[in-house]
C-alpha atoms as a PDB file:
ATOM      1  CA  UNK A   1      35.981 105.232  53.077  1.00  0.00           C
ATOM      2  CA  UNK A   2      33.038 106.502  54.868  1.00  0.00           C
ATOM      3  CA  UNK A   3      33.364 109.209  57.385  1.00  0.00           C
ATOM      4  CA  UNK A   4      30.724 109.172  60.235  1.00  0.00           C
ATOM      5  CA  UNK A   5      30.636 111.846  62.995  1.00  0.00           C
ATOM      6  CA  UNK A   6      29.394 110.515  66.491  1.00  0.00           C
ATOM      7  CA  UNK A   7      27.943 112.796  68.465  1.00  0.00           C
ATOM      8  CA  UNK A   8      26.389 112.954  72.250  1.00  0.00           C
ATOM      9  CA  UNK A   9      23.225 115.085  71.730  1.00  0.00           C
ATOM     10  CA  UNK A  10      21.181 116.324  68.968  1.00  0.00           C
ATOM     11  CA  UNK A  11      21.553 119.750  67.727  1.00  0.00           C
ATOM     12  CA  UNK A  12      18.357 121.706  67.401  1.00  0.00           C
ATOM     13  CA  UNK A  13      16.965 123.196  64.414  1.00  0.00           C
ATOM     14  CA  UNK A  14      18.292 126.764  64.146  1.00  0.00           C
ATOM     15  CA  UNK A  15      21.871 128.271  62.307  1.00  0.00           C
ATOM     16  CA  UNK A  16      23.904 125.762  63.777  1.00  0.00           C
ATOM     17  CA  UNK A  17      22.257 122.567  62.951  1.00  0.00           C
ATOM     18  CA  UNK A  18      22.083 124.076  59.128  1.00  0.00           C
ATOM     19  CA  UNK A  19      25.774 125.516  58.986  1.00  0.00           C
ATOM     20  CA  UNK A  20      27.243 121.582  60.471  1.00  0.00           C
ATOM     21  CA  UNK A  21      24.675 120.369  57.768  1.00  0.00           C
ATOM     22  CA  UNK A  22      26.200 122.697  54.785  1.00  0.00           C
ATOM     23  CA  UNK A  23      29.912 121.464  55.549  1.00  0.00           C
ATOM     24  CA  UNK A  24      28.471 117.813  55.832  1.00  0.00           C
ATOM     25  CA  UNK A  25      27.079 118.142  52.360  1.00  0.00           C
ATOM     26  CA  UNK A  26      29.715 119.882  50.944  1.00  0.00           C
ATOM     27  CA  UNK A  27      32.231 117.577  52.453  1.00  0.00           C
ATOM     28  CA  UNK A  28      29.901 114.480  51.023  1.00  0.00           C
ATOM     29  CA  UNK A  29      29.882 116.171  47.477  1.00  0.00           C
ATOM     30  CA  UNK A  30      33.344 116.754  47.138  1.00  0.00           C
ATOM     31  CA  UNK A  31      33.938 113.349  49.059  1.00  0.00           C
ATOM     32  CA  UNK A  32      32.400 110.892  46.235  1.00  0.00           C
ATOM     33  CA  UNK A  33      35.525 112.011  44.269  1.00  0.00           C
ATOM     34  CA  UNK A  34      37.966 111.622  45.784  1.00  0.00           C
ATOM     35  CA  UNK A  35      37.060 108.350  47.475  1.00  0.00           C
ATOM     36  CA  UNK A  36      35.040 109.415  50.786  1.00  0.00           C
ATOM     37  CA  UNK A  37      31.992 107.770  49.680  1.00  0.00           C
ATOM     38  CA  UNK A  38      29.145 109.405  52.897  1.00  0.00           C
ATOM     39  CA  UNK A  39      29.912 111.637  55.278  1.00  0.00           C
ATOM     40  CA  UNK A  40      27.138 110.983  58.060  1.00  0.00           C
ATOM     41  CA  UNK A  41      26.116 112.249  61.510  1.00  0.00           C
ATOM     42  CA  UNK A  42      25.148 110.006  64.266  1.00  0.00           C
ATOM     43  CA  UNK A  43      23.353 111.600  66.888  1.00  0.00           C
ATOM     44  CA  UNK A  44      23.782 109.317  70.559  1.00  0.00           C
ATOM     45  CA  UNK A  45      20.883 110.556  72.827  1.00  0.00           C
ATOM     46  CA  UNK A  46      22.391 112.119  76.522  1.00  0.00           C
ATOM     47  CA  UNK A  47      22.689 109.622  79.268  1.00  0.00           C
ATOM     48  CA  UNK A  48      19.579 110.473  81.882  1.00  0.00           C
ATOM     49  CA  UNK A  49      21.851 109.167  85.162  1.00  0.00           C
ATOM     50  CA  UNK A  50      22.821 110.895  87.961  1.00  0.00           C
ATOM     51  CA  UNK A  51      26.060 110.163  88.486  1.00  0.00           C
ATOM     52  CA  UNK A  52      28.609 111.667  85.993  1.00  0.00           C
ATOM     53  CA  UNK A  53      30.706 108.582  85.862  1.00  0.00           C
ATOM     54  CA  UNK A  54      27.730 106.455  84.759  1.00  0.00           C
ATOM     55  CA  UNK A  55      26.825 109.133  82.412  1.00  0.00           C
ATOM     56  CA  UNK A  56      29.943 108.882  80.735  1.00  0.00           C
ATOM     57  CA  UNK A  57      29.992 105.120  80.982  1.00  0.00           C
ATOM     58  CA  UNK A  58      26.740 104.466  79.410  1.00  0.00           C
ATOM     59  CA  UNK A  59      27.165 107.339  76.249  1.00  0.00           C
ATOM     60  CA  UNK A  60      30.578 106.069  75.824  1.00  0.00           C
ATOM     61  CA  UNK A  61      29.152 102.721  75.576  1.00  0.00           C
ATOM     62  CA  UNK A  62      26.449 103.888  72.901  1.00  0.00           C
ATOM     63  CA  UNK A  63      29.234 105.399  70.689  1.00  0.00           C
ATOM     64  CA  UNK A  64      31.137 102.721  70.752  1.00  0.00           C
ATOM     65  CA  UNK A  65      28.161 100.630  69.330  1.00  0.00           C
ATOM     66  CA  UNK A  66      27.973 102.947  66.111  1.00  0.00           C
ATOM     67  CA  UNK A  67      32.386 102.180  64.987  1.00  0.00           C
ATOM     68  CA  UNK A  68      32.099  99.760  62.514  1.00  0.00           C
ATOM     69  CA  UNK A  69      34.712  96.935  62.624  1.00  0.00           C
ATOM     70  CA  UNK A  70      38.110  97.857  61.107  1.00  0.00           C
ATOM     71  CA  UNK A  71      36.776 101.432  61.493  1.00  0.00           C
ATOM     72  CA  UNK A  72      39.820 104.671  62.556  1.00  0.00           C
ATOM     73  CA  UNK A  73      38.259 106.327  65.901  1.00  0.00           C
ATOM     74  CA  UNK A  74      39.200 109.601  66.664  1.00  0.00           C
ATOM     75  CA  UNK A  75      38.212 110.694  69.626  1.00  0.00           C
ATOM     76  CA  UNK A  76      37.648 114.871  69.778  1.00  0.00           C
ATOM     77  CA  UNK A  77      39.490 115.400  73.213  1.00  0.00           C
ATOM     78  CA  UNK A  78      40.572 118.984  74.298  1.00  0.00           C
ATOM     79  CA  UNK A  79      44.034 117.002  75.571  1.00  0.00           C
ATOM     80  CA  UNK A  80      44.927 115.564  72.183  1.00  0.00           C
ATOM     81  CA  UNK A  81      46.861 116.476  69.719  1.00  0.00           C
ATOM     82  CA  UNK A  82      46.074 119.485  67.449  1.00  0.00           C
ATOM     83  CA  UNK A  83      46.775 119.197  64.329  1.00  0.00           C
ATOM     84  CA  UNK A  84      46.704 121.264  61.529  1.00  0.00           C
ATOM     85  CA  UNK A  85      44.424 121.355  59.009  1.00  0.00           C
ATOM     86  CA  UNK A  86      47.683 119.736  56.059  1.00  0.00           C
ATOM     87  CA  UNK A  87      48.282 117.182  58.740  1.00  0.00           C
ATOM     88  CA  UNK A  88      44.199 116.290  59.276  1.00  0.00           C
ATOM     89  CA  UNK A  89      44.213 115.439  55.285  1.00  0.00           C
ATOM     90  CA  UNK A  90      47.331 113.446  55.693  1.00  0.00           C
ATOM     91  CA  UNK A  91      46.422 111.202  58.332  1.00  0.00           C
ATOM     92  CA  UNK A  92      42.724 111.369  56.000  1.00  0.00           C
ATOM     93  CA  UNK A  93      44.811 110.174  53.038  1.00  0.00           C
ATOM     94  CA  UNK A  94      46.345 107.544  54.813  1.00  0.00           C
ATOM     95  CA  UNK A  95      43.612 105.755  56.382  1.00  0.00           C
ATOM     96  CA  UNK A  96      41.670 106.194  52.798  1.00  0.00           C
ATOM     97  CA  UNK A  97      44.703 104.451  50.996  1.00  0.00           C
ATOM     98  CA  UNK A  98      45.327 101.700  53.627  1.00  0.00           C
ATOM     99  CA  UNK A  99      41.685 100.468  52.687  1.00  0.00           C
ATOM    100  CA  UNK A 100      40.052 101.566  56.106  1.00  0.00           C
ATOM    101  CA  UNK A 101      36.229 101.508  56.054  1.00  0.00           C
ATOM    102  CA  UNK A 102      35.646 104.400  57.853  1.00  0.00           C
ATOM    103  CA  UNK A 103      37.059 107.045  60.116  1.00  0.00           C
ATOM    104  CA  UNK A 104      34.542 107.450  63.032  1.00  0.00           C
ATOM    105  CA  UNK A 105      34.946 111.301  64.395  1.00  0.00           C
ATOM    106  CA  UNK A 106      33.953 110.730  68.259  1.00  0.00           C
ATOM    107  CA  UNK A 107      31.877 113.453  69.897  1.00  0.00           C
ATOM    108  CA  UNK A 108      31.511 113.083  73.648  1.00  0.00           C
ATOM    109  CA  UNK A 109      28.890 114.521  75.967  1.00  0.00           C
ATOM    110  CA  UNK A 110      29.175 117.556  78.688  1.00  0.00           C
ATOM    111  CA  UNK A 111      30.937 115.050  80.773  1.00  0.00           C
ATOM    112  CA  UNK A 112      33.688 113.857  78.531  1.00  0.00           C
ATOM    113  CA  UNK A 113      34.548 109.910  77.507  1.00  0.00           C
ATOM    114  CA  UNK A 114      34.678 107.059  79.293  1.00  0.00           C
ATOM    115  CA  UNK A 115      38.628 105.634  79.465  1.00  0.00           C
ATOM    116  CA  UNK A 116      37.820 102.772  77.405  1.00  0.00           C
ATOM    117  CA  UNK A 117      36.905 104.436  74.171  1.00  0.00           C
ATOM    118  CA  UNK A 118      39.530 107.248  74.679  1.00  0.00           C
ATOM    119  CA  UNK A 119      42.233 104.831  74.990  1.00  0.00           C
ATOM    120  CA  UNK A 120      41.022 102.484  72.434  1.00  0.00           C
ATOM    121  CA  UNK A 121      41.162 105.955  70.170  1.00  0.00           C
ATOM    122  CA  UNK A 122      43.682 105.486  66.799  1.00  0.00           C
ATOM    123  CA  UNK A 123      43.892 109.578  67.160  1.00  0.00           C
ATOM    124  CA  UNK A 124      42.879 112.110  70.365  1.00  0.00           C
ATOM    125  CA  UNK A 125      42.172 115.215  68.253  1.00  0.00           C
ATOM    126  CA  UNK A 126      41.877 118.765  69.780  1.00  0.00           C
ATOM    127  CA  UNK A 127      40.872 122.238  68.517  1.00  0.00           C
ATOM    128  CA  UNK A 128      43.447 123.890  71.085  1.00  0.00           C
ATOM    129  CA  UNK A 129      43.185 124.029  74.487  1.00  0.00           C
ATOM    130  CA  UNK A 130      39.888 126.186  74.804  1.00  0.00           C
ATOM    131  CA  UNK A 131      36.847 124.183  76.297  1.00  0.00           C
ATOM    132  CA  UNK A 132      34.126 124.349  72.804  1.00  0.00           C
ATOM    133  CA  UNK A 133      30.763 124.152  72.976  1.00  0.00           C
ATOM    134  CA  UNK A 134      29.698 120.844  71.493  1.00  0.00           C
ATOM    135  CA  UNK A 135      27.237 122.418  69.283  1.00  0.00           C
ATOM    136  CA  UNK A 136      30.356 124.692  67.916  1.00  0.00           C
ATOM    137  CA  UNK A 137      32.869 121.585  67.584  1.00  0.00           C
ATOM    138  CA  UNK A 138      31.021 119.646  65.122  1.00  0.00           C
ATOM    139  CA  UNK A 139      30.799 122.233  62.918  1.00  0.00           C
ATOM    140  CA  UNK A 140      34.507 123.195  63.235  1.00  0.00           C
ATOM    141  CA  UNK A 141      34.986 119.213  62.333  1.00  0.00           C
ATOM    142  CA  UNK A 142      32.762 119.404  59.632  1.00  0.00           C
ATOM    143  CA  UNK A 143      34.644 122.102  57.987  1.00  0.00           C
ATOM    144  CA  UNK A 144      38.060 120.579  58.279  1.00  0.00           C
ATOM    145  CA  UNK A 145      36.703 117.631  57.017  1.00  0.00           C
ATOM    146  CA  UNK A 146      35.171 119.760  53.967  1.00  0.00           C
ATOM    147  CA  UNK A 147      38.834 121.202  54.211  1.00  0.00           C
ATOM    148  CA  UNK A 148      40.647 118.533  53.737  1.00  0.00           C
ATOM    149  CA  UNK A 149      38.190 116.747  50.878  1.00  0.00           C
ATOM    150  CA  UNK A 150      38.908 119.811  49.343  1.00  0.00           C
ATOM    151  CA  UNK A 151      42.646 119.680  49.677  1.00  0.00           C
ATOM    152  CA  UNK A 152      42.282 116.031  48.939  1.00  0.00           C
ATOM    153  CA  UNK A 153      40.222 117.184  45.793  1.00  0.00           C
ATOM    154  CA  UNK A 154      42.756 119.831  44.734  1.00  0.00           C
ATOM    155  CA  UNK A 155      40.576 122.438  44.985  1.00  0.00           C
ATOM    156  CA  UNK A 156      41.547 126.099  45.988  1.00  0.00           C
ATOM    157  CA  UNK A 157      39.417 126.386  49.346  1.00  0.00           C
ATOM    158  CA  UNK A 158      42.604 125.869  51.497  1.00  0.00           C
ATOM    159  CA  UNK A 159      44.967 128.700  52.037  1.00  0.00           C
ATOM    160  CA  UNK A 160      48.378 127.729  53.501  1.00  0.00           C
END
């Protein structure tokens, strides 16, 4: 299963863009053995309109583009669920062992999603109910997905 991370925006180069690229790496190498064959960042550029609702309309629409058919989206979404980090590899497992292709990690922009792709969402994941910066919430996904390869892995990175 491949696991792709869809993001609004590009992060610049500077510590954050190489810390989300360390856990992407180290997620990837642990991944191959396990059964997570890439994990890969997708980088949607912002929406230039005016209005916010066309904003979110038109980088909703380029996200959806990138979810491969057959694909688990989960939509990052400071009203979903939050999960811990034993329940994040379980719902990893799962999808891995039904035969999914991918799980598709959906980053919005400053504005949020459009409806459509949040509804049409297998999972509405949250961090807890503080507002992130985006910058800050792909590399807290990257490390629970490094997290849960590891736990996956049955290495000793995770402490209950």
């Amino acid at each position: 299963m491949r696991i792709v991370v869809a993001a609004v925006g590009r992060l610049k180069q500077g510590p954050e863009r190489d810390l989300s690229e360390r856990y992407r790496k180290r997620a990837a190498d642990v991944g191959r053995g396990i059964g997570l064959r890439d994990v890969e960042i997708i980088e949607i550029r912002e929406s230039k309109a005016r209005e916010t609702d066309k904003r979110m309309i038109e980088e909703s629409i380029a996200l959806a583009t990138v979810i491969p058919e057959g694909a688990v989206t989960i939509v990052l979404d400071e009203r979903g669920e939050s999960l811990d980090s034993v329940e994040v590899t379980n719902r990893l497992k799962r999808w891995r062992d039904a035969g999914r292709p991918a799980a598709v990690f959906v980053i919005g922009g400053a504005d949020g999603l459009g409806g459509h792709l949040r509804d049409r969402a297998d999972l509405r994941l949250a961090f807890g109910a503080a507002t992130w910066p985006h910058q800050l919430v792909r590399i807290m996904l990257l490390e629970q997905i490094y997290r849960s390869a590891t736990l996956l892995a049955g290495h000793p990175y995770h402490r209950a």
